[in-house]
Structure formats: C-alpha cells, structure tokens
PDB file of N, CA and C in Angstrom:
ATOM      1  N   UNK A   1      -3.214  -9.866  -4.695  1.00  0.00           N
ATOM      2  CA  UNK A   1      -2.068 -10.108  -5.538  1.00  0.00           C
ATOM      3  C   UNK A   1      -2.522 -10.250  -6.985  1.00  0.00           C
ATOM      4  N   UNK A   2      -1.392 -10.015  -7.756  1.00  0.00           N
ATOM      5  CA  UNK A   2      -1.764  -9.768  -9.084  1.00  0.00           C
ATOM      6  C   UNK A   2      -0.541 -10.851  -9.979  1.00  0.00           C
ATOM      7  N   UNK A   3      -0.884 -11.834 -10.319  1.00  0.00           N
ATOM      8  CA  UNK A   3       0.561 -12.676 -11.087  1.00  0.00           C
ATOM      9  C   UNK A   3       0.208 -12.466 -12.081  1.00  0.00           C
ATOM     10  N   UNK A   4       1.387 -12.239 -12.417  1.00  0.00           N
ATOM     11  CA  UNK A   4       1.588 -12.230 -14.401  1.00  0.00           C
ATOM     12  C   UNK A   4       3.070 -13.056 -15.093  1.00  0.00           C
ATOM     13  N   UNK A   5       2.905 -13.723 -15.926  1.00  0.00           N
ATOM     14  CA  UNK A   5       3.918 -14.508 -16.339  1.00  0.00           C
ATOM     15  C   UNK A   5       5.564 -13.776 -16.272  1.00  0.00           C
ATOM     16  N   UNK A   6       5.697 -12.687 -15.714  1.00  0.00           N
ATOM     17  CA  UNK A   6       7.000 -12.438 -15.510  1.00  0.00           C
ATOM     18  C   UNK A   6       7.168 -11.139 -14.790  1.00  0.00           C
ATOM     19  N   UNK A   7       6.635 -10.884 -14.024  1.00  0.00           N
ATOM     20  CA  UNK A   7       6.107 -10.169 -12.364  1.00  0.00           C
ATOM     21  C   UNK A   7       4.766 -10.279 -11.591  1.00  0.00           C
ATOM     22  N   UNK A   8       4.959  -9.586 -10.443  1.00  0.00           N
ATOM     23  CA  UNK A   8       3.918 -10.069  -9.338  1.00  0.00           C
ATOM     24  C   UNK A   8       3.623  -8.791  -8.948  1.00  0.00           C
ATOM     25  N   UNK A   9       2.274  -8.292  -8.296  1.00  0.00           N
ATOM     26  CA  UNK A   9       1.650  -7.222  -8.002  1.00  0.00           C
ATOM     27  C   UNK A   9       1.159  -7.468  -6.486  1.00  0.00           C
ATOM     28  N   UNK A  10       1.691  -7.423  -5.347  1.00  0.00           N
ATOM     29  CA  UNK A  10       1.061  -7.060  -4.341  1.00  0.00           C
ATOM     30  C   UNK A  10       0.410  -5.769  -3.836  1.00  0.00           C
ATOM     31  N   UNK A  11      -0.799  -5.947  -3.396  1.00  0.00           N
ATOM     32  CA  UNK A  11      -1.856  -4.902  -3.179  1.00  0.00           C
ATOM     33  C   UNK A  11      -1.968  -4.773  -1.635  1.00  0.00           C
ATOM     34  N   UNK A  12      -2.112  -3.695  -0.945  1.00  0.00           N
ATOM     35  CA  UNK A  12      -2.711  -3.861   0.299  1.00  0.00           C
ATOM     36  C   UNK A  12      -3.629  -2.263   0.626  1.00  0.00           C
ATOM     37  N   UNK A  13      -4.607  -2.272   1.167  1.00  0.00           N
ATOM     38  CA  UNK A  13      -5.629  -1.357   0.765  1.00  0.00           C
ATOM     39  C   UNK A  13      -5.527  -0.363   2.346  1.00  0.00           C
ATOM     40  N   UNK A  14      -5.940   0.773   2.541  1.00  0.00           N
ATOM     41  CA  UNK A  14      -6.049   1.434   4.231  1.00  0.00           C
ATOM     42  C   UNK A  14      -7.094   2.263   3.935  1.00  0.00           C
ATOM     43  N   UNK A  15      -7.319   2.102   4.781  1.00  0.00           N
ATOM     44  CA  UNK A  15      -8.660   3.205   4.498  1.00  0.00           C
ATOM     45  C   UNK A  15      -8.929   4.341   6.402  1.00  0.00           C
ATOM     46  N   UNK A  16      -8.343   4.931   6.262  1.00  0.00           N
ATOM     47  CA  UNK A  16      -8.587   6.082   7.328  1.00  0.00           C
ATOM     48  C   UNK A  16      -9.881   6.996   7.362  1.00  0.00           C
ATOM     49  N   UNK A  17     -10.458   7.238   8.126  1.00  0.00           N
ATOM     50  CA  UNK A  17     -11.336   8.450   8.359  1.00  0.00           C
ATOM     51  C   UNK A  17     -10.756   9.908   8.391  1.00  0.00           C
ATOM     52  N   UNK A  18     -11.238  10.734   7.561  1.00  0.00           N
ATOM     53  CA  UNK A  18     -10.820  11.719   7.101  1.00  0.00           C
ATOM     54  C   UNK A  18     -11.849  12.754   6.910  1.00  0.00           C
ATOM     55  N   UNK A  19     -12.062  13.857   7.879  1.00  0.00           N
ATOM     56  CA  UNK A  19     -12.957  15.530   7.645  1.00  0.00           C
ATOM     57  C   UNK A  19     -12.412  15.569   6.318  1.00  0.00           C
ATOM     58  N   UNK A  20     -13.558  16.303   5.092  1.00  0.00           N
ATOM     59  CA  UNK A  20     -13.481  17.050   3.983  1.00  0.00           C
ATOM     60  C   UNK A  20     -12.483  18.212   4.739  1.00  0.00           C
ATOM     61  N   UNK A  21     -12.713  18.741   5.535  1.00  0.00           N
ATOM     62  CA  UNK A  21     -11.938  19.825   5.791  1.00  0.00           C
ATOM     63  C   UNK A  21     -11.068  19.804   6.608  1.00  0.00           C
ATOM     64  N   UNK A  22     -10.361  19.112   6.808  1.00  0.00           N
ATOM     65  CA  UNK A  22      -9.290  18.424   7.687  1.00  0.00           C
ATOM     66  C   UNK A  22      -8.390  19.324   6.775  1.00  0.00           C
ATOM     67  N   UNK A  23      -6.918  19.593   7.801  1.00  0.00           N
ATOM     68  CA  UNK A  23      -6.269  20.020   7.515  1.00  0.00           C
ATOM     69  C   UNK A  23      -4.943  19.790   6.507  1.00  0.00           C
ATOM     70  N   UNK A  24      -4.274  20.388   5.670  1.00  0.00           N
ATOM     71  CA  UNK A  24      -3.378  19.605   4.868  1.00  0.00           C
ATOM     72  C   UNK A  24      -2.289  18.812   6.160  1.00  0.00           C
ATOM     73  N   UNK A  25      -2.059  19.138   7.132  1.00  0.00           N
ATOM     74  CA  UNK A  25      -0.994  18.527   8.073  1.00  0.00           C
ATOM     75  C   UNK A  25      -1.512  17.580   8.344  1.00  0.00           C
ATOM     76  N   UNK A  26      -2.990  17.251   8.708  1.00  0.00           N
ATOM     77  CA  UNK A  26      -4.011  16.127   9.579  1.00  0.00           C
ATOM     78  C   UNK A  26      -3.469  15.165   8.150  1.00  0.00           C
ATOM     79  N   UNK A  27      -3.713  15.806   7.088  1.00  0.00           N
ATOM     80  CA  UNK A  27      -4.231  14.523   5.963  1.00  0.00           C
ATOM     81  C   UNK A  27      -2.726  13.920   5.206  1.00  0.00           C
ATOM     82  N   UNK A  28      -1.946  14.822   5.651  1.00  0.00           N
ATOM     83  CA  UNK A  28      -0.558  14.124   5.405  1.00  0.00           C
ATOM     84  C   UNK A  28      -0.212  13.424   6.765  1.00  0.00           C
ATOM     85  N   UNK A  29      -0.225  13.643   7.684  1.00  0.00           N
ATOM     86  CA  UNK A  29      -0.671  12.474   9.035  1.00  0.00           C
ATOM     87  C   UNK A  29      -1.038  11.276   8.968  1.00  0.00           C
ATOM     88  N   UNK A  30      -2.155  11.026   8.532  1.00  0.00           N
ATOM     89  CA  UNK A  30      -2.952   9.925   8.053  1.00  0.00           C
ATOM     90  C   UNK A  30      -2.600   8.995   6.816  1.00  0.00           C
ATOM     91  N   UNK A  31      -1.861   9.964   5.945  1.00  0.00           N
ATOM     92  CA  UNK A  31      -1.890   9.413   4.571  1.00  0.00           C
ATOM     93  C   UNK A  31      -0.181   8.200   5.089  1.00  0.00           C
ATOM     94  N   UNK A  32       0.315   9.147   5.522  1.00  0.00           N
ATOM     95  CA  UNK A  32       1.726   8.637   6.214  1.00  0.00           C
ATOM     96  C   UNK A  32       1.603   7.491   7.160  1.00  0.00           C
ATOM     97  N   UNK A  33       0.872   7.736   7.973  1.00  0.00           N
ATOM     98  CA  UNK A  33      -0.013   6.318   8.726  1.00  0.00           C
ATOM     99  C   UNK A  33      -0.222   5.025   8.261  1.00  0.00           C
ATOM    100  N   UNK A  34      -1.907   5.240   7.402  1.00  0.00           N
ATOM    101  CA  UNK A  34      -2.154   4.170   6.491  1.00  0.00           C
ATOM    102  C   UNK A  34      -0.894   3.866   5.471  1.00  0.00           C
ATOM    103  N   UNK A  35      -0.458   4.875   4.934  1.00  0.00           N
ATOM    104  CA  UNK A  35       1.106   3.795   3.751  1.00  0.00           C
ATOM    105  C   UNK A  35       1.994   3.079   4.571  1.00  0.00           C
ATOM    106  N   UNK A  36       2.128   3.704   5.373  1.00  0.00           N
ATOM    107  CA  UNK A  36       3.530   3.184   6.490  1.00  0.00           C
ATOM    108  C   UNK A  36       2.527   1.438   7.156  1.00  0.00           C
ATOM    109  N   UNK A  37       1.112   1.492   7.406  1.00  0.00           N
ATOM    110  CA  UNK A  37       0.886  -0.013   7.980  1.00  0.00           C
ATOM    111  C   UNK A  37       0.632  -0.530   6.671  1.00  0.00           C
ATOM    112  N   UNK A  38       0.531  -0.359   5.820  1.00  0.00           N
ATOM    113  CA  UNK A  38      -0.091  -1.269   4.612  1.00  0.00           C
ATOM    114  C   UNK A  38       1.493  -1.823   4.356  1.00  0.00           C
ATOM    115  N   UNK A  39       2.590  -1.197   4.495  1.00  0.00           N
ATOM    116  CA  UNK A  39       3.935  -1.418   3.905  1.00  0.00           C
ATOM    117  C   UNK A  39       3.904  -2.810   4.495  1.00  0.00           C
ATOM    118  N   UNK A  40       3.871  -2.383   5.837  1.00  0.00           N
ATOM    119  CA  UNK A  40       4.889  -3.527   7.300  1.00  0.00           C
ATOM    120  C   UNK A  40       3.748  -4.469   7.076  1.00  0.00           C
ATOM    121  N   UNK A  41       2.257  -3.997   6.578  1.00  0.00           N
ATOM    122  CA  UNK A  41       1.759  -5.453   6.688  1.00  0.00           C
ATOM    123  C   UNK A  41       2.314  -6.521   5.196  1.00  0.00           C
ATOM    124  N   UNK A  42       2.482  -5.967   4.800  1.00  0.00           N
ATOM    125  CA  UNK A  42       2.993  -6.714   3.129  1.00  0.00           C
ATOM    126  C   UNK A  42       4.009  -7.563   3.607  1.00  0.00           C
ATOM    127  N   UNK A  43       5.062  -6.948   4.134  1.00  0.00           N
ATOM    128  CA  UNK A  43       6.522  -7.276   4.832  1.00  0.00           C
ATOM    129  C   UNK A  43       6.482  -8.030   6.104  1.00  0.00           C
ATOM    130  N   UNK A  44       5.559  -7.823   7.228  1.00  0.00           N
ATOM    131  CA  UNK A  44       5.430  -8.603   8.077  1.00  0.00           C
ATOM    132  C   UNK A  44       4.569 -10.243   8.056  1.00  0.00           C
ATOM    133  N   UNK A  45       3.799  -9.969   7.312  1.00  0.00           N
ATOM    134  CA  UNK A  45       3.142 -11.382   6.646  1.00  0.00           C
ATOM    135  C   UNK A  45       3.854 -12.150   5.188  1.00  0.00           C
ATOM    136  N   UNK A  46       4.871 -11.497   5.195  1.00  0.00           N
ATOM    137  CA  UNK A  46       5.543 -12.458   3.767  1.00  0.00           C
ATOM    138  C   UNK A  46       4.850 -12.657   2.690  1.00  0.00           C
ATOM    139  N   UNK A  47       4.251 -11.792   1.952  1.00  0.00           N
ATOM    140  CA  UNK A  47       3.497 -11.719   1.079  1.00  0.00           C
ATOM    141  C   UNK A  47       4.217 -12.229  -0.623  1.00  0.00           C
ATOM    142  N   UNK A  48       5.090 -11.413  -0.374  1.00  0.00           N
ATOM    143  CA  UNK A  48       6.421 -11.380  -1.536  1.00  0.00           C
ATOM    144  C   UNK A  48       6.893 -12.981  -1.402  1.00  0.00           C
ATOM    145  N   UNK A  49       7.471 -13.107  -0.198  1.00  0.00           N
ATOM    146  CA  UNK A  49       8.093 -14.662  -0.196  1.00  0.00           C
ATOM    147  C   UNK A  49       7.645 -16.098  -1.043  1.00  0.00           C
ATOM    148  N   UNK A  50       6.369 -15.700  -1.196  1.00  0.00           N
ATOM    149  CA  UNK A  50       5.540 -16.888  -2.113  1.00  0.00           C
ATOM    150  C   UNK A  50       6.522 -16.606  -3.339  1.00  0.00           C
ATOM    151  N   UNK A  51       7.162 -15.824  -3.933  1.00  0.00           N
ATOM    152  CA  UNK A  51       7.512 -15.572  -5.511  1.00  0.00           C
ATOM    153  C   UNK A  51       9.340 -15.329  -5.068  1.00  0.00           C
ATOM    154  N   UNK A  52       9.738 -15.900  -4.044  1.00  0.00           N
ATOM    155  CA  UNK A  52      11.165 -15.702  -3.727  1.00  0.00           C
ATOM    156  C   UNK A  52      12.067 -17.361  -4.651  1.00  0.00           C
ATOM    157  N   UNK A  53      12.672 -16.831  -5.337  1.00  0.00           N
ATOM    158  CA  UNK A  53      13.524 -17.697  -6.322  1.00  0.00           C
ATOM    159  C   UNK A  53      12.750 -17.796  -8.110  1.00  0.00           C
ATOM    160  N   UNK A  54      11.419 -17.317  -8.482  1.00  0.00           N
ATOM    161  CA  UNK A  54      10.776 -17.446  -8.781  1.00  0.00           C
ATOM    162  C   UNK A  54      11.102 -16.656 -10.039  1.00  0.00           C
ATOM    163  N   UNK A  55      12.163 -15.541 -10.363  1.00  0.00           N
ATOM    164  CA  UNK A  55      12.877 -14.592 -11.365  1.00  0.00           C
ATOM    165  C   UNK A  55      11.739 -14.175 -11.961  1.00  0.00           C
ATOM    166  N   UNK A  56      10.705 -13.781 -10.856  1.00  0.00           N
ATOM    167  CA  UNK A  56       9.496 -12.652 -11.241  1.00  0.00           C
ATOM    168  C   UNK A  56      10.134 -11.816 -10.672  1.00  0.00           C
ATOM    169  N   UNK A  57       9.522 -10.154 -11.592  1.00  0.00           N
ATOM    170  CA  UNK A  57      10.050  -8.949 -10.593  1.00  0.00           C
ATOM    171  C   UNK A  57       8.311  -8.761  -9.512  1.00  0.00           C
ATOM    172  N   UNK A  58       9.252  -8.682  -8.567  1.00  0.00           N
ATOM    173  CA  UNK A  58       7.455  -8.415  -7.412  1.00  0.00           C
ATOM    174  C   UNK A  58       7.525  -6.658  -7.181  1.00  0.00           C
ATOM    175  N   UNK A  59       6.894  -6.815  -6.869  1.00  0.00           N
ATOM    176  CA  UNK A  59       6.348  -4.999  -6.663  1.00  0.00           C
ATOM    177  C   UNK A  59       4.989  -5.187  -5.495  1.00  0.00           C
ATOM    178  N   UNK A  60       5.512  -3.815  -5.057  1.00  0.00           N
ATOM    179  CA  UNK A  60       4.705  -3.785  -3.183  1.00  0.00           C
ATOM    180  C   UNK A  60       3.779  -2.735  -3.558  1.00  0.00           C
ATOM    181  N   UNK A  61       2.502  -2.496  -3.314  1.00  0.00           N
ATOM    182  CA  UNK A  61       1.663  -1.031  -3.094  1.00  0.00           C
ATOM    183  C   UNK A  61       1.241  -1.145  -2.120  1.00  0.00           C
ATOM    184  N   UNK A  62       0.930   0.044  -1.034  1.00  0.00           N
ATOM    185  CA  UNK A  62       0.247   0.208  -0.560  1.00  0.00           C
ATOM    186  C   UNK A  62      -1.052   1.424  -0.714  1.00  0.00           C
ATOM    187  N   UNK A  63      -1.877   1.208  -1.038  1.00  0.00           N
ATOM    188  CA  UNK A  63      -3.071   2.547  -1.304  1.00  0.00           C
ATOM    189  C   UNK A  63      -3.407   2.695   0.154  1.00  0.00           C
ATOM    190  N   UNK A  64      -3.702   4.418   0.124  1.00  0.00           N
ATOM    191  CA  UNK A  64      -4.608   4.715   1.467  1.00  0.00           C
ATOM    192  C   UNK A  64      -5.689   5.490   0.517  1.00  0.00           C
ATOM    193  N   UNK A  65      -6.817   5.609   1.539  1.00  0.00           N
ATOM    194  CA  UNK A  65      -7.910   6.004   1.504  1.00  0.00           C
ATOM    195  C   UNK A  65      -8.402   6.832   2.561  1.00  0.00           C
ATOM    196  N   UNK A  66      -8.474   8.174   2.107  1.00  0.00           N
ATOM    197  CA  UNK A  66      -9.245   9.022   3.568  1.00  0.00           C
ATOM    198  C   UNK A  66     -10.542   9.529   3.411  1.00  0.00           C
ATOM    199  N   UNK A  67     -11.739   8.686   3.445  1.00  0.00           N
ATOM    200  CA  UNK A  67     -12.598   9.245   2.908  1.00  0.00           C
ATOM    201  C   UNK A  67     -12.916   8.902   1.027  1.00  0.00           C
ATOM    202  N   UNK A  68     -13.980   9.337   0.228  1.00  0.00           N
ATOM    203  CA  UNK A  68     -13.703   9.168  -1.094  1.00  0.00           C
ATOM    204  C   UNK A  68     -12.918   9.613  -2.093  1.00  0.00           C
ATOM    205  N   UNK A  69     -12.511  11.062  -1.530  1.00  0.00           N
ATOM    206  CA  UNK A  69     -11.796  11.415  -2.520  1.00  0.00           C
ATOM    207  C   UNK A  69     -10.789  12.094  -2.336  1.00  0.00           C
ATOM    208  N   UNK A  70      -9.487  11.529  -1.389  1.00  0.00           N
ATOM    209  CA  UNK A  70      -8.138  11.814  -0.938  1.00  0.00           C
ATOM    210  C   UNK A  70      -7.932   9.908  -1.169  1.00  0.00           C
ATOM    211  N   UNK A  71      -6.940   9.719  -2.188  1.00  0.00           N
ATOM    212  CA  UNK A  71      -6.117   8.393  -2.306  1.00  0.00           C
ATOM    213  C   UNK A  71      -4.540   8.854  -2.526  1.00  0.00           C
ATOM    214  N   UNK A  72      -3.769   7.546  -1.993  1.00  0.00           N
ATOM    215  CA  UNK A  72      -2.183   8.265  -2.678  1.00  0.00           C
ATOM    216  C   UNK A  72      -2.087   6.492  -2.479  1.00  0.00           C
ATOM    217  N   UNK A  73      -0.590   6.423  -2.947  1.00  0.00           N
ATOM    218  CA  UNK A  73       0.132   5.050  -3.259  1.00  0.00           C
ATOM    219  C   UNK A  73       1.555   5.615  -3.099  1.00  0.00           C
ATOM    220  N   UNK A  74       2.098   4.397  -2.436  1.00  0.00           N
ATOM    221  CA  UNK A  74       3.266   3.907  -1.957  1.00  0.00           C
ATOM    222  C   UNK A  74       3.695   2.514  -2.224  1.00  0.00           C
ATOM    223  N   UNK A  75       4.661   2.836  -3.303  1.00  0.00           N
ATOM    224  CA  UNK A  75       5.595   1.401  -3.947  1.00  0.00           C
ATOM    225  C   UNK A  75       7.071   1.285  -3.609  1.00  0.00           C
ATOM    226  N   UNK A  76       6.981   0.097  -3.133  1.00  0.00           N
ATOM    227  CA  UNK A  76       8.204  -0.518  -3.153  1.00  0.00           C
ATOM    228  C   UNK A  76       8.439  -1.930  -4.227  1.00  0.00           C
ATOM    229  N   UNK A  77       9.944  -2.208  -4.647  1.00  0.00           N
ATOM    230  CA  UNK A  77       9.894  -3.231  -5.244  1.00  0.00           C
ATOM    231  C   UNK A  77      11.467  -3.787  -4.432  1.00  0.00           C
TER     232      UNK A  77
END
C-alpha cells in the first residue's frame, strides 16, 4: 500500500511462469489469470476497508508478471 494525504494505492503483485515463446493465446491466459487473483485477493482480504470513511480516493492494481519481460496492470478504483 501506498498512503498519501488524499488517496491510497493498493498494490498486489502475480507472477506466472511463462515460455519466451508461448503463445499470444497462452500469454493472454495467464495474464487474465494472475489480474483476475490479484483483484479478488485485494477484495477478498479487505485491503481498501482500512481507508473506508476516510474521503481518500483508494485505487486497486493488480500487476502480473510472466517471466521478465511480459508485465500488464489492472485497476480498479
């Protein structure tokens, strides 16, 4: 998490195994995977709730990782 005097930054990180040569379908598979559990884990552990009444704006990421050099991000606020 990231606080700042008038929003909040939740982070949650995935990291998948990923062939260099994996296919574009495999690696949109995966990428869809890791964002989709990093989401529900943010949301299922109440991460946000610490800053509920708090008139911070919060903001959700989830990063995946397939390997070093395939990343993407998925925000919710």
């Amino acid at each position: 998490m990231l606080e700042l005097s008038d929003k909040a930054y939740i982070m949650e990180f995935k990291y998948e195994y990923c062939g260099k040569d994996a296919p574009p379908e495999e690696k949109r598979r995966l990428f869809d995977k890791a964002l989709g559990e990093g989401m529900k884990q943010i949301k299922d552990r109440g991460y946000s709730s610490k800053f509920a009444g708090s008139g911070k704006a919060v903001y959700q990421a989830a990063f995946a990782f397939l390997g070093r050099d395939d990343i993407e991000m998925r925000t919710e606020r």
